[in-house]
PDB file of N, CA and C in Angstrom:
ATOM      1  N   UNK A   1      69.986  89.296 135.159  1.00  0.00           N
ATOM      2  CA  UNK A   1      70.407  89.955 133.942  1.00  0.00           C
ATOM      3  C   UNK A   1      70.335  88.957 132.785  1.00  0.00           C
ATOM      4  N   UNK A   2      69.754  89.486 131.668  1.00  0.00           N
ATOM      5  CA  UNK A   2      69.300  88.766 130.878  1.00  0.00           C
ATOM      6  C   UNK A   2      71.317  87.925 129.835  1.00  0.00           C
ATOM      7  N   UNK A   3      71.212  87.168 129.287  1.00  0.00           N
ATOM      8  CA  UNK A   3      72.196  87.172 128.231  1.00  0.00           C
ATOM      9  C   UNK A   3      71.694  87.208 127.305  1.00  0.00           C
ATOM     10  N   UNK A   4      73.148  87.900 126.134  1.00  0.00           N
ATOM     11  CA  UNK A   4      73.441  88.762 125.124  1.00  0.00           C
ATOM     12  C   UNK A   4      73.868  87.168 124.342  1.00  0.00           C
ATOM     13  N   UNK A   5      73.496  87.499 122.839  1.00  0.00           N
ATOM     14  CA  UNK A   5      73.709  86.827 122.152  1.00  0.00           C
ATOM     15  C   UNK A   5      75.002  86.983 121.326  1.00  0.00           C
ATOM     16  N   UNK A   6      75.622  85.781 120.773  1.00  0.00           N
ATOM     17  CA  UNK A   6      77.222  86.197 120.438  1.00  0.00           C
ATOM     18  C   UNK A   6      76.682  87.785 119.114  1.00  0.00           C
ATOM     19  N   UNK A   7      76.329  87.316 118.771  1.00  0.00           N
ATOM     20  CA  UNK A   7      76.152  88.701 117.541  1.00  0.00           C
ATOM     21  C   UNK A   7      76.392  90.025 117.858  1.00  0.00           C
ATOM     22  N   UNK A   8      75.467  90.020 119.209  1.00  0.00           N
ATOM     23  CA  UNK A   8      75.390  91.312 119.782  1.00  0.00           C
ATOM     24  C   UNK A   8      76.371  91.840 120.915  1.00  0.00           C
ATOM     25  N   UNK A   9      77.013  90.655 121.267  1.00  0.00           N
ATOM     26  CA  UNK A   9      78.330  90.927 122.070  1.00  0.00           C
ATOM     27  C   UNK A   9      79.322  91.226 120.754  1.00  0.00           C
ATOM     28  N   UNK A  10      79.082  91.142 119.266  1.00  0.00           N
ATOM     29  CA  UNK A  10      80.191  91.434 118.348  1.00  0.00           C
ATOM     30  C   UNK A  10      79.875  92.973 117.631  1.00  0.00           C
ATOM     31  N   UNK A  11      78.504  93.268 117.941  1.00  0.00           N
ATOM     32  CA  UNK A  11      78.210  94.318 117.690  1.00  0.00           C
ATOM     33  C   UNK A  11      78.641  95.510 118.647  1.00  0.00           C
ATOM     34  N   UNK A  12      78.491  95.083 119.520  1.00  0.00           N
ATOM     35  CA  UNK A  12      78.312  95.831 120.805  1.00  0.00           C
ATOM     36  C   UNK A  12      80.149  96.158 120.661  1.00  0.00           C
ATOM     37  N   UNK A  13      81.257  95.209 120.535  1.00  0.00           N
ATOM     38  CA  UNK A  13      82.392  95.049 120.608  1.00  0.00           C
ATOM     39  C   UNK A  13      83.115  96.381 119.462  1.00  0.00           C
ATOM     40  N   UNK A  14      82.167  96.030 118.416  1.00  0.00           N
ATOM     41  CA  UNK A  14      82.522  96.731 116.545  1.00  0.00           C
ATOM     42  C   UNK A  14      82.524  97.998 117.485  1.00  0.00           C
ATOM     43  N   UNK A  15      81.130  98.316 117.826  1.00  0.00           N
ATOM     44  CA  UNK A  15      81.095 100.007 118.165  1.00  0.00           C
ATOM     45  C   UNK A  15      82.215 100.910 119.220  1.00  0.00           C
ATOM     46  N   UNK A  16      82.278  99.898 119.835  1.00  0.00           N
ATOM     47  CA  UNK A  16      83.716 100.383 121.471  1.00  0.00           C
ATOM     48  C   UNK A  16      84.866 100.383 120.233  1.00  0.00           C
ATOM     49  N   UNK A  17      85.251  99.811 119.541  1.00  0.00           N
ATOM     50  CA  UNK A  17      86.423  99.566 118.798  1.00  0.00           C
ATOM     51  C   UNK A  17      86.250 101.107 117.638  1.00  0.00           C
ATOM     52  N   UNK A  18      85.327 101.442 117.240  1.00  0.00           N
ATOM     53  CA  UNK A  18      85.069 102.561 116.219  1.00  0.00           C
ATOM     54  C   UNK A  18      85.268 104.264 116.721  1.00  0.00           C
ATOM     55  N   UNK A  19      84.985 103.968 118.014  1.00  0.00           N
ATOM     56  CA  UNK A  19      85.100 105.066 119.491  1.00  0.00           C
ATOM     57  C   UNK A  19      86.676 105.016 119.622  1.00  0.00           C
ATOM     58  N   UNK A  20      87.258 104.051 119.642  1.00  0.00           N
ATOM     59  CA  UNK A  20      88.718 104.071 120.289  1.00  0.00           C
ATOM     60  C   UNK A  20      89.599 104.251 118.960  1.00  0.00           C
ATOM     61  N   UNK A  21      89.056 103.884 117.281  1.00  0.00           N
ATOM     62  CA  UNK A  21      90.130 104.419 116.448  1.00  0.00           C
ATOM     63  C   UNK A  21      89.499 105.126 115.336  1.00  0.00           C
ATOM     64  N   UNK A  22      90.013 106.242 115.298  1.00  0.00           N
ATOM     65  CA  UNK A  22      89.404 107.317 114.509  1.00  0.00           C
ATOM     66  C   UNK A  22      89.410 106.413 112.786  1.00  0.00           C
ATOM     67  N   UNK A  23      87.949 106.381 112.217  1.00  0.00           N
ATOM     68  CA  UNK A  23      87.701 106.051 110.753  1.00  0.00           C
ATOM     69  C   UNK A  23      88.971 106.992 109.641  1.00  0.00           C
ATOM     70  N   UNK A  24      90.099 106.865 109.644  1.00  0.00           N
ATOM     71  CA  UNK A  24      91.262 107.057 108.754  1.00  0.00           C
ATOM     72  C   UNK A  24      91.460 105.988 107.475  1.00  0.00           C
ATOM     73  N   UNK A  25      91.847 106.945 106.110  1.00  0.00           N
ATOM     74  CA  UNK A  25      92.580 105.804 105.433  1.00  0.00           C
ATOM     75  C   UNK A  25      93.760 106.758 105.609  1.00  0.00           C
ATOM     76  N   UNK A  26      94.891 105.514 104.853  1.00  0.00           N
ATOM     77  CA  UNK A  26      96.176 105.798 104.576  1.00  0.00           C
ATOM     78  C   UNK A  26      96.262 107.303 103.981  1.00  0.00           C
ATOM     79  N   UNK A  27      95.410 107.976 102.747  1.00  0.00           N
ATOM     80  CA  UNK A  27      95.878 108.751 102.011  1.00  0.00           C
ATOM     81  C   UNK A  27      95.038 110.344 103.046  1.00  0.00           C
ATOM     82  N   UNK A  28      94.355 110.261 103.835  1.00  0.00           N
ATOM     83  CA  UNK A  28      94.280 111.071 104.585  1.00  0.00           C
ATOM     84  C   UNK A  28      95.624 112.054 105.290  1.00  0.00           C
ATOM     85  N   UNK A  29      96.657 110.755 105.551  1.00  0.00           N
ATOM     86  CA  UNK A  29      97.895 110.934 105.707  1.00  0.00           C
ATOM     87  C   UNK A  29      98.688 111.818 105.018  1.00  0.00           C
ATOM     88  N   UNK A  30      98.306 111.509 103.505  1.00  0.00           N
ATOM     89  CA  UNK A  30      99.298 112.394 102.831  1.00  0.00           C
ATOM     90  C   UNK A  30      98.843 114.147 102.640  1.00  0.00           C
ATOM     91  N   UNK A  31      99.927 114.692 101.732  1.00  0.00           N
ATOM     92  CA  UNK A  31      99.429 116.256 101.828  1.00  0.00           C
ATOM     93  C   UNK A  31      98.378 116.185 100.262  1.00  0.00           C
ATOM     94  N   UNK A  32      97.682 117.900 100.810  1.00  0.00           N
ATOM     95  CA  UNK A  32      96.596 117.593  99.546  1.00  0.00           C
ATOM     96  C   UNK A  32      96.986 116.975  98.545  1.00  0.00           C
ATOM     97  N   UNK A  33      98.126 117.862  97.463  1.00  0.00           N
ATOM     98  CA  UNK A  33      98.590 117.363  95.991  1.00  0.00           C
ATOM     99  C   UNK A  33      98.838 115.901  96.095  1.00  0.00           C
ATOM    100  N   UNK A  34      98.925 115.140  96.929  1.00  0.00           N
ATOM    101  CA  UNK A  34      99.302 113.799  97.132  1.00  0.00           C
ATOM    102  C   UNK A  34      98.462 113.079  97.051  1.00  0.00           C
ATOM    103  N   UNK A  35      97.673 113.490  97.914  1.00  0.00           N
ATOM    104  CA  UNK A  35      95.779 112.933  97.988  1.00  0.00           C
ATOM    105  C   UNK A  35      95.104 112.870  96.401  1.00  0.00           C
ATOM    106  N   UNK A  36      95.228 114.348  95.729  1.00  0.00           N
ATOM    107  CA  UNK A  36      94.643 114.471  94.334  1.00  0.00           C
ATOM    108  C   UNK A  36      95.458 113.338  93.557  1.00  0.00           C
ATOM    109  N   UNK A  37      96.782 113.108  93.243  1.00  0.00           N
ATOM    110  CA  UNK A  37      97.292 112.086  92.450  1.00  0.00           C
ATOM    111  C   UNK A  37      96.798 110.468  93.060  1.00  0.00           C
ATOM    112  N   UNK A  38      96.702 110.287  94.229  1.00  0.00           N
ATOM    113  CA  UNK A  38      96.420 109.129  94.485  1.00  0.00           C
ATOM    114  C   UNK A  38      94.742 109.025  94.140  1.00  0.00           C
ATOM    115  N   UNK A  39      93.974 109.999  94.369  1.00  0.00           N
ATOM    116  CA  UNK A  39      92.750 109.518  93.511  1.00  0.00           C
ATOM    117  C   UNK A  39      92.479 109.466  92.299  1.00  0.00           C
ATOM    118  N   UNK A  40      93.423 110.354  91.238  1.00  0.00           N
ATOM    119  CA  UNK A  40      93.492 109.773  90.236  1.00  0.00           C
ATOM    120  C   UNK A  40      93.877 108.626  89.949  1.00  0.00           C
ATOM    121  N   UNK A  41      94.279 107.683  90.774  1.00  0.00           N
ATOM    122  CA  UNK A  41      94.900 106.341  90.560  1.00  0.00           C
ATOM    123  C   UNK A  41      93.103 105.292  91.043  1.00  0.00           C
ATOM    124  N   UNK A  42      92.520 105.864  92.228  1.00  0.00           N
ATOM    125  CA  UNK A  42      91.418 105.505  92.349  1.00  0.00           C
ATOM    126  C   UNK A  42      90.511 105.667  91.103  1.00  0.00           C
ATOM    127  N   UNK A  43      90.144 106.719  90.887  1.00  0.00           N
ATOM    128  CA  UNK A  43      89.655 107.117  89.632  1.00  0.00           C
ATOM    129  C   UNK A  43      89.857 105.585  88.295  1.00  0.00           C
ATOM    130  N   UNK A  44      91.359 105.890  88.086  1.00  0.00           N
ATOM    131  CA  UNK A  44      91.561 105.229  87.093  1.00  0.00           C
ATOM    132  C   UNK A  44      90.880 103.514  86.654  1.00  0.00           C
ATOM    133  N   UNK A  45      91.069 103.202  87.938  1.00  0.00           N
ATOM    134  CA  UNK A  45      90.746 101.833  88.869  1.00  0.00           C
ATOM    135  C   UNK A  45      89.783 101.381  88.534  1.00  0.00           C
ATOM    136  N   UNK A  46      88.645 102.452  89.107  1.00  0.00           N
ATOM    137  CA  UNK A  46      87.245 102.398  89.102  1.00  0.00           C
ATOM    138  C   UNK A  46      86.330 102.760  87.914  1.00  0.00           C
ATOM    139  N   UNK A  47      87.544 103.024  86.611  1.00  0.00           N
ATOM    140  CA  UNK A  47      86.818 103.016  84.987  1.00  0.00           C
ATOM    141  C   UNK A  47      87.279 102.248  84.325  1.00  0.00           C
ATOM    142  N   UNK A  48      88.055 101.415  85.459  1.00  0.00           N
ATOM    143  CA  UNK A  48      88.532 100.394  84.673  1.00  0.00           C
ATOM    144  C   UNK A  48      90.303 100.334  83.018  1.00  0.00           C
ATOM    145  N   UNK A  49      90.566 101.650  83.621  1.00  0.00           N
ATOM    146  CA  UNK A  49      92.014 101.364  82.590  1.00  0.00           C
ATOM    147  C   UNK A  49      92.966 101.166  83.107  1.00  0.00           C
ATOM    148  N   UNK A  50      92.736 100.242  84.395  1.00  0.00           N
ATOM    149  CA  UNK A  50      93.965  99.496  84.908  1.00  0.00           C
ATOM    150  C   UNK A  50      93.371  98.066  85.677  1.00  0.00           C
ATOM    151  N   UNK A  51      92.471  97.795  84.446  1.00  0.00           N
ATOM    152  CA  UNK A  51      92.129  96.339  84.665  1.00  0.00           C
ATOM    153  C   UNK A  51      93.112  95.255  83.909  1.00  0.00           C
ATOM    154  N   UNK A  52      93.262  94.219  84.851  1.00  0.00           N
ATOM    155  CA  UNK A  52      94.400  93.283  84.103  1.00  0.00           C
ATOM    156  C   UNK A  52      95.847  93.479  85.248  1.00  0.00           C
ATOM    157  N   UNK A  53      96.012  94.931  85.524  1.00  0.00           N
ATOM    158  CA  UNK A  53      97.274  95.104  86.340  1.00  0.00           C
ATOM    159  C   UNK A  53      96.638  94.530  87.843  1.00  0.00           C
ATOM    160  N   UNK A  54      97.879  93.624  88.305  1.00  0.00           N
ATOM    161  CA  UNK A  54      97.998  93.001  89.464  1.00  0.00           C
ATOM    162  C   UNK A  54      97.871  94.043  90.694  1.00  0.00           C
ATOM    163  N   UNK A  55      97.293  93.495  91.697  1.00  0.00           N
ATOM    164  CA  UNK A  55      96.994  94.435  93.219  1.00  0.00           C
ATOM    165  C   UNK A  55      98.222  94.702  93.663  1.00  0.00           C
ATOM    166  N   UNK A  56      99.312  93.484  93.160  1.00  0.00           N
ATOM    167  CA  UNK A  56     100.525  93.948  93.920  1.00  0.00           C
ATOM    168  C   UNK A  56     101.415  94.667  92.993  1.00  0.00           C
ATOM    169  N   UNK A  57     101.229  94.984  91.924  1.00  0.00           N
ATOM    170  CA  UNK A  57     101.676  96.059  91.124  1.00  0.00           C
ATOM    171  C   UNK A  57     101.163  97.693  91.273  1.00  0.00           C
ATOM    172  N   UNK A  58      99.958  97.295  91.494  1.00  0.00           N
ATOM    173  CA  UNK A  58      99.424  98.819  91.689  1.00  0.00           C
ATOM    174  C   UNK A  58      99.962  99.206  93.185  1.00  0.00           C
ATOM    175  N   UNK A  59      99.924  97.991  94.377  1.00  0.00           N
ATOM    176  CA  UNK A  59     100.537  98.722  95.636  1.00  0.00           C
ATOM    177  C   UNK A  59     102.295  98.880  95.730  1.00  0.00           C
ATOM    178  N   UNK A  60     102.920  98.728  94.520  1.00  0.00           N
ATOM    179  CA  UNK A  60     104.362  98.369  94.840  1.00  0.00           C
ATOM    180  C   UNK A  60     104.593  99.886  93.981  1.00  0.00           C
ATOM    181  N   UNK A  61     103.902 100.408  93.267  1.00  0.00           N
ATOM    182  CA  UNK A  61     103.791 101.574  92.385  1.00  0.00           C
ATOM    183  C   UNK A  61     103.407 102.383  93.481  1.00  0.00           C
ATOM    184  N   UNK A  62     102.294 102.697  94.415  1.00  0.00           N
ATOM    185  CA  UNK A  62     101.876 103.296  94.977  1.00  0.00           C
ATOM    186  C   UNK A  62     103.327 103.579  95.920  1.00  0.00           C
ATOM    187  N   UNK A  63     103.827 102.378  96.993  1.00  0.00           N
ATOM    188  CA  UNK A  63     104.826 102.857  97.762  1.00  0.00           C
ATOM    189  C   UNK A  63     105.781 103.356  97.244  1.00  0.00           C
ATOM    190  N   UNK A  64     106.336 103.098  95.597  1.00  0.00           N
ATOM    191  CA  UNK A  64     107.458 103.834  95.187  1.00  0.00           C
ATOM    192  C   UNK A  64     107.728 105.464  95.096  1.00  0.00           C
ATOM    193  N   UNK A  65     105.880 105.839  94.762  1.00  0.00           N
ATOM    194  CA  UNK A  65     106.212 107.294  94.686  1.00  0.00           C
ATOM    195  C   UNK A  65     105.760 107.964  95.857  1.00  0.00           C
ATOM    196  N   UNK A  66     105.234 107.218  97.182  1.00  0.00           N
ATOM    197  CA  UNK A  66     105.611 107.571  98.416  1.00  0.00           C
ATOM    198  C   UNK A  66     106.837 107.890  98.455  1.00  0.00           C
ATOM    199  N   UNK A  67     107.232 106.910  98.738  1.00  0.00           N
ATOM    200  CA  UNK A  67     108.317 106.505  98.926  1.00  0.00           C
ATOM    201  C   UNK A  67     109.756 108.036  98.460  1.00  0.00           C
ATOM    202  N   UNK A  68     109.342 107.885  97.027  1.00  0.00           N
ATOM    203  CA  UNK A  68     110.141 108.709  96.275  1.00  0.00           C
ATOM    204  C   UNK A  68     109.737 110.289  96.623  1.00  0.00           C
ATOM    205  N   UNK A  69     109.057 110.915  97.145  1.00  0.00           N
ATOM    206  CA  UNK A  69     108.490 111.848  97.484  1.00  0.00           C
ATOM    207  C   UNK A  69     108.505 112.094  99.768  1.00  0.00           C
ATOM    208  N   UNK A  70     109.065 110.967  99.896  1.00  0.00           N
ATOM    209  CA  UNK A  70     108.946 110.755 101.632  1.00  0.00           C
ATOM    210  C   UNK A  70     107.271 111.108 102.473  1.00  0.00           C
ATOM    211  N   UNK A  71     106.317 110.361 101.521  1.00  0.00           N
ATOM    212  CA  UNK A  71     105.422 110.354 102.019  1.00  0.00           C
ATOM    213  C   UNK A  71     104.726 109.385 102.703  1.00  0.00           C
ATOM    214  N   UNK A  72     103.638 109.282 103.896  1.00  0.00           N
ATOM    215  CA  UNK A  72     103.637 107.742 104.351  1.00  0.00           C
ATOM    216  C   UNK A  72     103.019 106.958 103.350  1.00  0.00           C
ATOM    217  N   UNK A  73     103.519 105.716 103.153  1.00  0.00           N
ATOM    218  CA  UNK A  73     103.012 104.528 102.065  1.00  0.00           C
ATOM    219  C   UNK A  73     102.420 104.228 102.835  1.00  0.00           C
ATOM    220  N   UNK A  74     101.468 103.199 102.501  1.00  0.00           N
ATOM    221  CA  UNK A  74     100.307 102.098 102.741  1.00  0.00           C
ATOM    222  C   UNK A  74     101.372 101.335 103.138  1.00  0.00           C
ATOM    223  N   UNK A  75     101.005 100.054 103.998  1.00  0.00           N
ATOM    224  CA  UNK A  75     101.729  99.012 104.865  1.00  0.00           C
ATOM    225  C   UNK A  75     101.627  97.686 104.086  1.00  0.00           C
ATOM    226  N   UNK A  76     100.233  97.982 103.904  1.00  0.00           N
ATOM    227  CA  UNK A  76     100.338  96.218 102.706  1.00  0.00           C
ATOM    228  C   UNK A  76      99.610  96.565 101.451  1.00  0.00           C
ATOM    229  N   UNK A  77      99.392  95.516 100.637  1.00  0.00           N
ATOM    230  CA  UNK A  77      98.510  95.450  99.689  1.00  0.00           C
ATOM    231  C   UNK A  77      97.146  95.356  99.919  1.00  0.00           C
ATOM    232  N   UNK A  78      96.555  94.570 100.894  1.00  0.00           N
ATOM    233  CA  UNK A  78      95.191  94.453 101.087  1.00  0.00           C
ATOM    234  C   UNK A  78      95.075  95.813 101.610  1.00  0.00           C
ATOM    235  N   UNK A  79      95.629  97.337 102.352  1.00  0.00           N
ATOM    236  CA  UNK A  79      95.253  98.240 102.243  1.00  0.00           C
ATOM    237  C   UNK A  79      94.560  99.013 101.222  1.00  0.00           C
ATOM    238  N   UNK A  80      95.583  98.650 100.223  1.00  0.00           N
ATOM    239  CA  UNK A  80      95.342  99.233  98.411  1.00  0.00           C
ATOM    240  C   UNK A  80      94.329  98.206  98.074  1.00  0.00           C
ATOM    241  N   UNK A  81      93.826  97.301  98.182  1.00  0.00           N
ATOM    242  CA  UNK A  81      92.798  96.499  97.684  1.00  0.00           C
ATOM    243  C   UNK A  81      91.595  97.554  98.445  1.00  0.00           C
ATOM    244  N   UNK A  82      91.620  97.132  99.436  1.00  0.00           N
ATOM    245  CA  UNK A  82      90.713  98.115 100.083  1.00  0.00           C
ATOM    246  C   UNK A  82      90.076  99.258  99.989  1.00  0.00           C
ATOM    247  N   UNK A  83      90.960  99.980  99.910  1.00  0.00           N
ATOM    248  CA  UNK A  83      91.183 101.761  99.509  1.00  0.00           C
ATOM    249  C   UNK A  83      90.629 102.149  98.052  1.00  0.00           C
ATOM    250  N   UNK A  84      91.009 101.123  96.994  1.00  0.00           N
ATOM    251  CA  UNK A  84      90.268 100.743  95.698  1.00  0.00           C
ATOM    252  C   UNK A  84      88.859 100.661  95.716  1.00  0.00           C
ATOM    253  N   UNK A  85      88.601  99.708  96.255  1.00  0.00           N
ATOM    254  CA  UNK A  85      86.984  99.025  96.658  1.00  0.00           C
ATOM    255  C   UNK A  85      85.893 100.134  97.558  1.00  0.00           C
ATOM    256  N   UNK A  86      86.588 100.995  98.294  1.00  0.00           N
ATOM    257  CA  UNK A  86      86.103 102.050  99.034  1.00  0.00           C
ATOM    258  C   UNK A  86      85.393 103.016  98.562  1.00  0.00           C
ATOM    259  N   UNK A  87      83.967 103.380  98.690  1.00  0.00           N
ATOM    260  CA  UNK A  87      83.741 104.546  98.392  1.00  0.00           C
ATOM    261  C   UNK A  87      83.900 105.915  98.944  1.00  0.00           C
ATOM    262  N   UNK A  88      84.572 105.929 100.518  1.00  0.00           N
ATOM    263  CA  UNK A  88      84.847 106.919 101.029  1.00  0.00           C
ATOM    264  C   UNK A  88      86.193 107.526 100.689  1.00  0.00           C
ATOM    265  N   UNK A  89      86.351 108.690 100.413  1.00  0.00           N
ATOM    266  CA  UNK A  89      87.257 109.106 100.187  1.00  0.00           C
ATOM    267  C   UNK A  89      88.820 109.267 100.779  1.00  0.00           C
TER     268      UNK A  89
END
């Protein structure tokens, strides 16, 4: 049997791992009207009229009106960095 090169033992690894957890973000989680306000926050992001505001301002805003509403928040900030940067919805 031939050997696999590390790359392809990391490839090979990525795909078993993509099979075992369903492609979810956080705001999938929430209910529609929740979803629509949080992409307006994407939206906003991505034209740029909340350039200058800190990642950890925009995610400490985000969990408050989870939060304030008992919806699931995001866990960290690099989620909301993420979720920003994302083109999937």
């Amino acid at each position: 049997m031939a050997k696999k090169s590390a790359m392809a033992c990391v490839l090979a690894a990525a795909e078993e791992a993509k099979k075992s957890r369903p492609n979810k973000t956080w705001t999938r989680l929430l209910p529609p009207h929740a979803q629509q306000e949080m992409e307006e926050i994407k939206k906003e992001w991505n034209h740029g009229s909340l350039k200058g505001i800190p990642m950890l301002a925009v995610f400490q805003g985000i969990v408050a009106r989870c939060k304030e509403e008992s919806w699931p928040a995001p866990r960290s900030e690099t989620t909301i960095n993420r979720w920003l940067r994302s083109s999937d919805r």
